[in-house]
Protein backbone atom coordinates (compact mmCIF):
# COMPACT_ATOMS: atom_id res chain seq x y z
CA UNK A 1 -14.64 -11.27 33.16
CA UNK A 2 -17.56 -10.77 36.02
CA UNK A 3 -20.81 -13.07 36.05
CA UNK A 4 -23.79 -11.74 38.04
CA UNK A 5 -23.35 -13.58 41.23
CA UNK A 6 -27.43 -13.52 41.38
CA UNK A 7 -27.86 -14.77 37.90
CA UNK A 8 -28.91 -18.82 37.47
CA UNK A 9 -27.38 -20.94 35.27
CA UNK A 10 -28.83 -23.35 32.53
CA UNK A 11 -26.69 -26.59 32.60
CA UNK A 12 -29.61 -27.76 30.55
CA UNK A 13 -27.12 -26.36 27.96
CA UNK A 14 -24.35 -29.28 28.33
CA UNK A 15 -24.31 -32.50 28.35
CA UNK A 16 -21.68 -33.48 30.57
CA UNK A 17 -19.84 -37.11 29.89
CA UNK A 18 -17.14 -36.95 31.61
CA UNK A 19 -15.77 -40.26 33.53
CA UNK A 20 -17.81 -42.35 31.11
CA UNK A 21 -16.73 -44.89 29.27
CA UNK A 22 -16.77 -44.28 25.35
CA UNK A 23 -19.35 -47.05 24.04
CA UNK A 24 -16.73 -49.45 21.27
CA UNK A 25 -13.83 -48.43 18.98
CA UNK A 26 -11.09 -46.27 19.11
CA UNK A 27 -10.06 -43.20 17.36
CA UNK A 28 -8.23 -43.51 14.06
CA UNK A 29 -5.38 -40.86 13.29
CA UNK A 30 -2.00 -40.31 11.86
CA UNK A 31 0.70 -42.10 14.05
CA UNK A 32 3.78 -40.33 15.33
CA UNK A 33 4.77 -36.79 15.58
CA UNK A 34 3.14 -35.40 11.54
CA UNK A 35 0.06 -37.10 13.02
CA UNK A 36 -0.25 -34.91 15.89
CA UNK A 37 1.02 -32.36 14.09
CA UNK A 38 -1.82 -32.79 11.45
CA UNK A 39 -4.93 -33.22 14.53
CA UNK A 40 -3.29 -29.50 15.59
CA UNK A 41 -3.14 -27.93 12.89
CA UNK A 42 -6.44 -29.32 11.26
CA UNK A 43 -9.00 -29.48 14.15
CA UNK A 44 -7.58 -26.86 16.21
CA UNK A 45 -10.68 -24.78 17.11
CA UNK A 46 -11.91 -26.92 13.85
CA UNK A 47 -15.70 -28.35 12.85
CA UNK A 48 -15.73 -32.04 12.82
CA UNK A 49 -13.13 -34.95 13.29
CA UNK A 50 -14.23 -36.02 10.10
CA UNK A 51 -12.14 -33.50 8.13
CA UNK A 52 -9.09 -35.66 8.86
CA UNK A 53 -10.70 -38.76 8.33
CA UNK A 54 -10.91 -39.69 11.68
CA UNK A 55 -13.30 -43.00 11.93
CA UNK A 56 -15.54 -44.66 14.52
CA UNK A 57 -14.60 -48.77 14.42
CA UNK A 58 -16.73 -49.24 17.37
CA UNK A 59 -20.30 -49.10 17.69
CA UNK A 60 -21.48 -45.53 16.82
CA UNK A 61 -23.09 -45.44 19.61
CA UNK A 62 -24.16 -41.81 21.43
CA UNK A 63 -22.04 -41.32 24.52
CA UNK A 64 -22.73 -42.76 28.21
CA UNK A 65 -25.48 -41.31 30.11
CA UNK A 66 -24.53 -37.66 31.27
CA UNK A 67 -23.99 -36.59 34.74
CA UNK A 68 -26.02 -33.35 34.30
CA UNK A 69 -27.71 -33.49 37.22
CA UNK A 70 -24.61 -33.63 39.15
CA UNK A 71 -23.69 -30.20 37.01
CA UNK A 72 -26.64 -29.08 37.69
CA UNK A 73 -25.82 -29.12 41.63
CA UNK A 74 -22.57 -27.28 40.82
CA UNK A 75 -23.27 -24.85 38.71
CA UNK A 76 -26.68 -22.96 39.66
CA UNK A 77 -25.48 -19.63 39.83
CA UNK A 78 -23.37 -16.79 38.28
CA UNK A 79 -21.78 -16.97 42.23
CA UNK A 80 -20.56 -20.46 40.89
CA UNK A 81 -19.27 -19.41 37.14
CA UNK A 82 -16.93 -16.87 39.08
CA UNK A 83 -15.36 -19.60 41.53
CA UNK A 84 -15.48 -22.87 39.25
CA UNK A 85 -13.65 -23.08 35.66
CA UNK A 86 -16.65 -25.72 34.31
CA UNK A 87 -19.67 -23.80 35.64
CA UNK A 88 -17.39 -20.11 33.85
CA UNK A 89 -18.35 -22.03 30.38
CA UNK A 90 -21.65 -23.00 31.26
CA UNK A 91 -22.28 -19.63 31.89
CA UNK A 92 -20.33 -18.35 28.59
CA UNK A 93 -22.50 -20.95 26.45
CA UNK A 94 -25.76 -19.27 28.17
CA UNK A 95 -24.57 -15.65 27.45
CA UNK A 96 -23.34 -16.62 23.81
CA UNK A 97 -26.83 -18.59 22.97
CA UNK A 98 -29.13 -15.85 24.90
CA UNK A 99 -26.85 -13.35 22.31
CA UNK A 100 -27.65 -14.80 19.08
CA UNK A 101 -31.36 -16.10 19.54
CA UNK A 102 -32.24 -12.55 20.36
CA UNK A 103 -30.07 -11.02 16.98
CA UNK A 104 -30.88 -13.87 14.91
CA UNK A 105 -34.61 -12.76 16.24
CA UNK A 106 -34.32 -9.02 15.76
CA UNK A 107 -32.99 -9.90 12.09
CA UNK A 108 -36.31 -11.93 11.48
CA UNK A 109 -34.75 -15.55 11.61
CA UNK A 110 -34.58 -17.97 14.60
CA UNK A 111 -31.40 -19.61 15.80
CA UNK A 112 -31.61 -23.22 17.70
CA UNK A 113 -29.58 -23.60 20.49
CA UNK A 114 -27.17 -26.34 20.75
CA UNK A 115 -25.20 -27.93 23.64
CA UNK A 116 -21.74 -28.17 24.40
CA UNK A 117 -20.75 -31.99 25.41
CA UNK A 118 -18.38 -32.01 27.86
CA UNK A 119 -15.96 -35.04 27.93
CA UNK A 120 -12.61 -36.82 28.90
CA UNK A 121 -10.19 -38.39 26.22
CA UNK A 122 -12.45 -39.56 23.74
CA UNK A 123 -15.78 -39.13 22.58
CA UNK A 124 -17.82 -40.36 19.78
CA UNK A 125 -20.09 -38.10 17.61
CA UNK A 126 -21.84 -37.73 14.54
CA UNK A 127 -18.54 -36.84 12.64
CA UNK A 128 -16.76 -39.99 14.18
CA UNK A 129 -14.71 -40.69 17.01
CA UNK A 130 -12.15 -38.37 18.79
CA UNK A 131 -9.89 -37.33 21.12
CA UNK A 132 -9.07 -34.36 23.14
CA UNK A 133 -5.94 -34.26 20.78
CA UNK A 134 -8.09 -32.69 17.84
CA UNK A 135 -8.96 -29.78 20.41
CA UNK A 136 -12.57 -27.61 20.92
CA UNK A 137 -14.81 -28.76 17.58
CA UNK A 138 -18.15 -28.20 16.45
CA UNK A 139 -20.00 -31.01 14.53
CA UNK A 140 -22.43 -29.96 11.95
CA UNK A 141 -23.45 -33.72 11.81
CA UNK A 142 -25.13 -33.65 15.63
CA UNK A 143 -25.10 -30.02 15.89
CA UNK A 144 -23.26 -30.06 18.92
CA UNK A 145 -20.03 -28.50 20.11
CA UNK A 146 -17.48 -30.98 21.83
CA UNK A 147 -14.98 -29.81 24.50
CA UNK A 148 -12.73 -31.36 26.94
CA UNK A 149 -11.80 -29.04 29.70
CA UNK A 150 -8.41 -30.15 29.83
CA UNK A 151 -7.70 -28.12 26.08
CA UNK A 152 -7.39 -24.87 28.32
CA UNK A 153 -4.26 -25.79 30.33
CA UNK A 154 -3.03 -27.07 26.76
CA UNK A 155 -3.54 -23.43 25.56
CA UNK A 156 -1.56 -22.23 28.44
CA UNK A 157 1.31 -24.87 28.49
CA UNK A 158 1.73 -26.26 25.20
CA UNK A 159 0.29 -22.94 22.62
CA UNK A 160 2.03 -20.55 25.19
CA UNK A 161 -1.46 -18.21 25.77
CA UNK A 162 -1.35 -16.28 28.92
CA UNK A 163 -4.68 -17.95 29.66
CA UNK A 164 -7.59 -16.69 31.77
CA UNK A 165 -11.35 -16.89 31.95
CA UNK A 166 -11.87 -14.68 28.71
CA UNK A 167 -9.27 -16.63 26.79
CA UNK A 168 -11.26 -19.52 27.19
CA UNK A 169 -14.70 -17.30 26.78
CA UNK A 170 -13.09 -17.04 23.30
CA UNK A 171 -12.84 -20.68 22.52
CA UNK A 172 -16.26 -21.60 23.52
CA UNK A 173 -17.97 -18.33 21.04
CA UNK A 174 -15.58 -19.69 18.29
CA UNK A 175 -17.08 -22.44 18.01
CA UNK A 176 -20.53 -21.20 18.52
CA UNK A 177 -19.89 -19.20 15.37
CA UNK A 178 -19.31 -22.54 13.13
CA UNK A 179 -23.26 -23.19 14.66
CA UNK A 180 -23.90 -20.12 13.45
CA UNK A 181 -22.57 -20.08 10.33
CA UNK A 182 -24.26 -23.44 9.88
CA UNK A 183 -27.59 -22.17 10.48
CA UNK A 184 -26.65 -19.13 8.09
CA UNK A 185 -25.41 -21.37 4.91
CA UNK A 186 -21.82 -20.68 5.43
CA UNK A 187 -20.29 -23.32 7.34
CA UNK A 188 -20.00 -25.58 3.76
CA UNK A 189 -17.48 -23.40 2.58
CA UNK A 190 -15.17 -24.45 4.81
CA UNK A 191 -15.25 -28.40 3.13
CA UNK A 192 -13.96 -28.35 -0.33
CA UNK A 193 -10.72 -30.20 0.72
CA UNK A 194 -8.82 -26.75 0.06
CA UNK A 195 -5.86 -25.23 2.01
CA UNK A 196 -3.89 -22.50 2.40
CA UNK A 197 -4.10 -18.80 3.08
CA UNK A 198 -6.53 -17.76 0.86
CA UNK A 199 -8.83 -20.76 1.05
CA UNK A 200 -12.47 -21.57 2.00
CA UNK A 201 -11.50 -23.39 5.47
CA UNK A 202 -9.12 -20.22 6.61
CA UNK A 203 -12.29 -17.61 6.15
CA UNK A 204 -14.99 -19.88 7.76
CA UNK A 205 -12.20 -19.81 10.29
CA UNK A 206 -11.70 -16.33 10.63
CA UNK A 207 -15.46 -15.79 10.41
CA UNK A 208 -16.24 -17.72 13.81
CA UNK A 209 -13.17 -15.91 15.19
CA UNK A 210 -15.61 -12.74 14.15
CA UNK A 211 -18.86 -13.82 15.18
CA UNK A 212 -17.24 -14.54 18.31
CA UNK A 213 -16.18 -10.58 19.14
CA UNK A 214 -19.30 -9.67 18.09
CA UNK A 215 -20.88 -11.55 20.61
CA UNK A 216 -18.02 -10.17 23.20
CA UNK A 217 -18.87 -6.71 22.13
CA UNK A 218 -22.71 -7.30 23.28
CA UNK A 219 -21.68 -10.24 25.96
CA UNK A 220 -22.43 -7.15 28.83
CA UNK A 221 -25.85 -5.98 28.09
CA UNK A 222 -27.17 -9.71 26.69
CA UNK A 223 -30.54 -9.95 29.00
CA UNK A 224 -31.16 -13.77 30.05
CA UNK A 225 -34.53 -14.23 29.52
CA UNK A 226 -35.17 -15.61 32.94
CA UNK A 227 -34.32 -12.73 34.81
CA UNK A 228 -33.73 -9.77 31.63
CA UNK A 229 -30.45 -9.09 33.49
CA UNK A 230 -27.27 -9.64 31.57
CA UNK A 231 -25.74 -12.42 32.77
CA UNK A 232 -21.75 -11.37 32.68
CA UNK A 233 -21.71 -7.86 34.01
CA UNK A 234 -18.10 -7.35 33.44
CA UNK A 235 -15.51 -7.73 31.01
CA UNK A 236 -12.59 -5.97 31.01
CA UNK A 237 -9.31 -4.54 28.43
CA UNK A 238 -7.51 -7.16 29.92
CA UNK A 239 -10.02 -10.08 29.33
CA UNK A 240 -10.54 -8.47 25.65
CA UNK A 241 -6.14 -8.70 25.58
CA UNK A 242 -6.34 -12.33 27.02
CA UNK A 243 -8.92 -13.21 24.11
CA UNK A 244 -6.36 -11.43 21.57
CA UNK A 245 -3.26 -13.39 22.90
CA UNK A 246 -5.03 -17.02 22.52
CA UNK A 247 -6.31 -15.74 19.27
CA UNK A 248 -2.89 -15.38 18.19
CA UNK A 249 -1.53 -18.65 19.89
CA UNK A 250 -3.67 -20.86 17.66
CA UNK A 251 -2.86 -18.87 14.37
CA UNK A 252 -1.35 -21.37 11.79
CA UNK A 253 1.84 -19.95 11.54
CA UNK A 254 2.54 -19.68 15.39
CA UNK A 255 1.84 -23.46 15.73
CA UNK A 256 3.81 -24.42 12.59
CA UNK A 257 6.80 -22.05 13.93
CA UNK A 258 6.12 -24.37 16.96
CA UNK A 259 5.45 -27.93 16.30
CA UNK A 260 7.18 -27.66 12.39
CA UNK A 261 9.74 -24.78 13.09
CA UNK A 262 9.13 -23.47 9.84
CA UNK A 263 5.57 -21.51 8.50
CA UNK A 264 4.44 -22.79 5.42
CA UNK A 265 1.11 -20.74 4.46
CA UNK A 266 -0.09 -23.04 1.81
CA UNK A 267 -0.85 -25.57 4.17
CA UNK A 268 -3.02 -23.01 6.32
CA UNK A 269 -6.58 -24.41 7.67
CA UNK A 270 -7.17 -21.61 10.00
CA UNK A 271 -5.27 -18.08 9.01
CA UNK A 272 -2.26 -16.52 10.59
CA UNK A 273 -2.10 -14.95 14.46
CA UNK A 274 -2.39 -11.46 12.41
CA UNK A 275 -5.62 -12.36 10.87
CA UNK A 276 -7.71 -14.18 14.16
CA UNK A 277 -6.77 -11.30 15.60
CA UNK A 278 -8.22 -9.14 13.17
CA UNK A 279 -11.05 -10.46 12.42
CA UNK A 280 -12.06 -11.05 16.44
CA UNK A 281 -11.33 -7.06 16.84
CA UNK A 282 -13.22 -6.80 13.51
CA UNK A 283 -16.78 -8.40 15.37
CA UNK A 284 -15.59 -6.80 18.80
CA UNK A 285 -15.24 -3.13 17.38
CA UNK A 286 -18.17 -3.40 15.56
CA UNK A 287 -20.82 -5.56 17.16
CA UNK A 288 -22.46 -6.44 13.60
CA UNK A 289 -22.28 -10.07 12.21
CA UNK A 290 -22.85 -7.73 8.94
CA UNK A 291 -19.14 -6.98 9.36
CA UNK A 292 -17.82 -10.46 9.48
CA UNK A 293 -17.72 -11.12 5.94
CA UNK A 294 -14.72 -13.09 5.32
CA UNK A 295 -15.67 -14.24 2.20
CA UNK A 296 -15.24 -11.06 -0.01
């Protein structure tokens, strides 16, 4: 995956609180092993810490003042998103939001960009506190989409992805699609406390894993409205692969095989490694959020 070395960047887009202190209270989760095992398998690319009742005992406070200005020195230019991993995803939230305000505008509706927080460890939000263990998440409470940099090596090292830029291109457009699909009606599907493979949670899932090829499929002629150039000028089979591969290394029953070391598909939250990687090559073949419905 190529950015425009010309092409500015809009940190505007995160708010970046890493290194600051999280304001009271602690995150409250299942102890031991099943706990962790639960934050995976629940939260995993997921849509709010509150799903598995994780609580804020501190303050509720917003988190510490950003340092977006210091982003904002980093990360100016597409130049930047090809040499530095944290300016790559500001540029991949630009390219996704530029994508769907223009088709949510060509279909006659109007999408409202979010921002991606970036933070270390802990972080409190509308949905309650958490941790980098519950993974990438979007929030419907705050609207935002919460991401600590450090999940990518985890997709590498401890999900066994082969990695790279477009892998994690894929993560951040996931989640994008649960703003999406919050803005479109669907996202409350997803919360009727119901599991397994046939349930409400695993299609919203595979929905954002949709909505997130579509955008791929149109992520090379997206014109930012600054400069009406796209902003990514290259992607390639083997970034489209990469995005595949972590696809399937956060299906359910590769990380139950994993953590469990047995699959047990009534317990699914998010659908198999088949099925992510279906329904990405679903949006990415197609281009048309028309296609993505997981629901039927």
């Amino acid at each position: 995956m190529q950015f425009d070395d010309d092409a500015g960047l809009d940190t505007s887009q995160v708010q970046d609180v890493r290194g600051s202190r999280l304001p009271g209270g602690r995150a409250t989760m299942g102890g031991g092993l099943v706990g962790i095992v639960a934050l995976i398998l629940g939260l995993l690319f997921g849509v709010g810490p509150d799903q598995l009742g994780l609580t804020d005992q501190g303050t509720g406070a917003a988190p510490g003042p950003t340092t977006a200005a210091e982003l904002g020195q980093q990360c100016k230019t597409g130049q930047d998103a090809n040499s530095r991993e944290d300016c790559r995803i500001v540029g991949v939230i630009n390219s996704v939001q530029s994508y769907w305000q223009q088709e949510f505008r060509r279909r006659g509706g109007e999408y409202t960009p979010v921002p991606t927080v970036f933070f270390q460890g802990q972080v409190n939000t509308a949905c309650g506190t958490a941790t980098s263990a519950v993974g990438p998440f979007y929030c419907p409470g705050d609207k935002k989409v919460y991401l600590d940099l450090g999940f990518f090596d985890d997709l590498r090292t401890k999900f066994g992805s082969t990695g790279g830029p477009f892998a994690e291109a894929y993560v951040v457009a996931h989640e994008y699609g649960h703003h999406v699909q919050d803005l479109v009606g669907t996202l409350g599907r997803s919360q009727d406390g119901q599991q397994g493979a046939g349930s409400n949670s695993v299609r919203t899932e595979l929905q954002a894993d949709c909505f997130a090829g579509v955008w791929a499929r149109h992520a090379t002629t997206t014109p930012q409205q600054s400069t009406g150039q796209p902003l990514i000028s290259n992607i390639t089979e083997d970034d489209i692969r990469d995005g595949l591969d972590a696809a399937a290394a956060v299906g359910d029953d590769r990380i139950q095989e994993r953590f469990q070391g047995r699959v047990t598909p009534e317990t699914w939250t998010h659908g198999s490694s088949a099925q992510r990687q279906q329904w990405f090559n679903t949006g990415f073949s197609t281009g048309d959020m028309e296609r993505c419905d997981t629901f039927r």
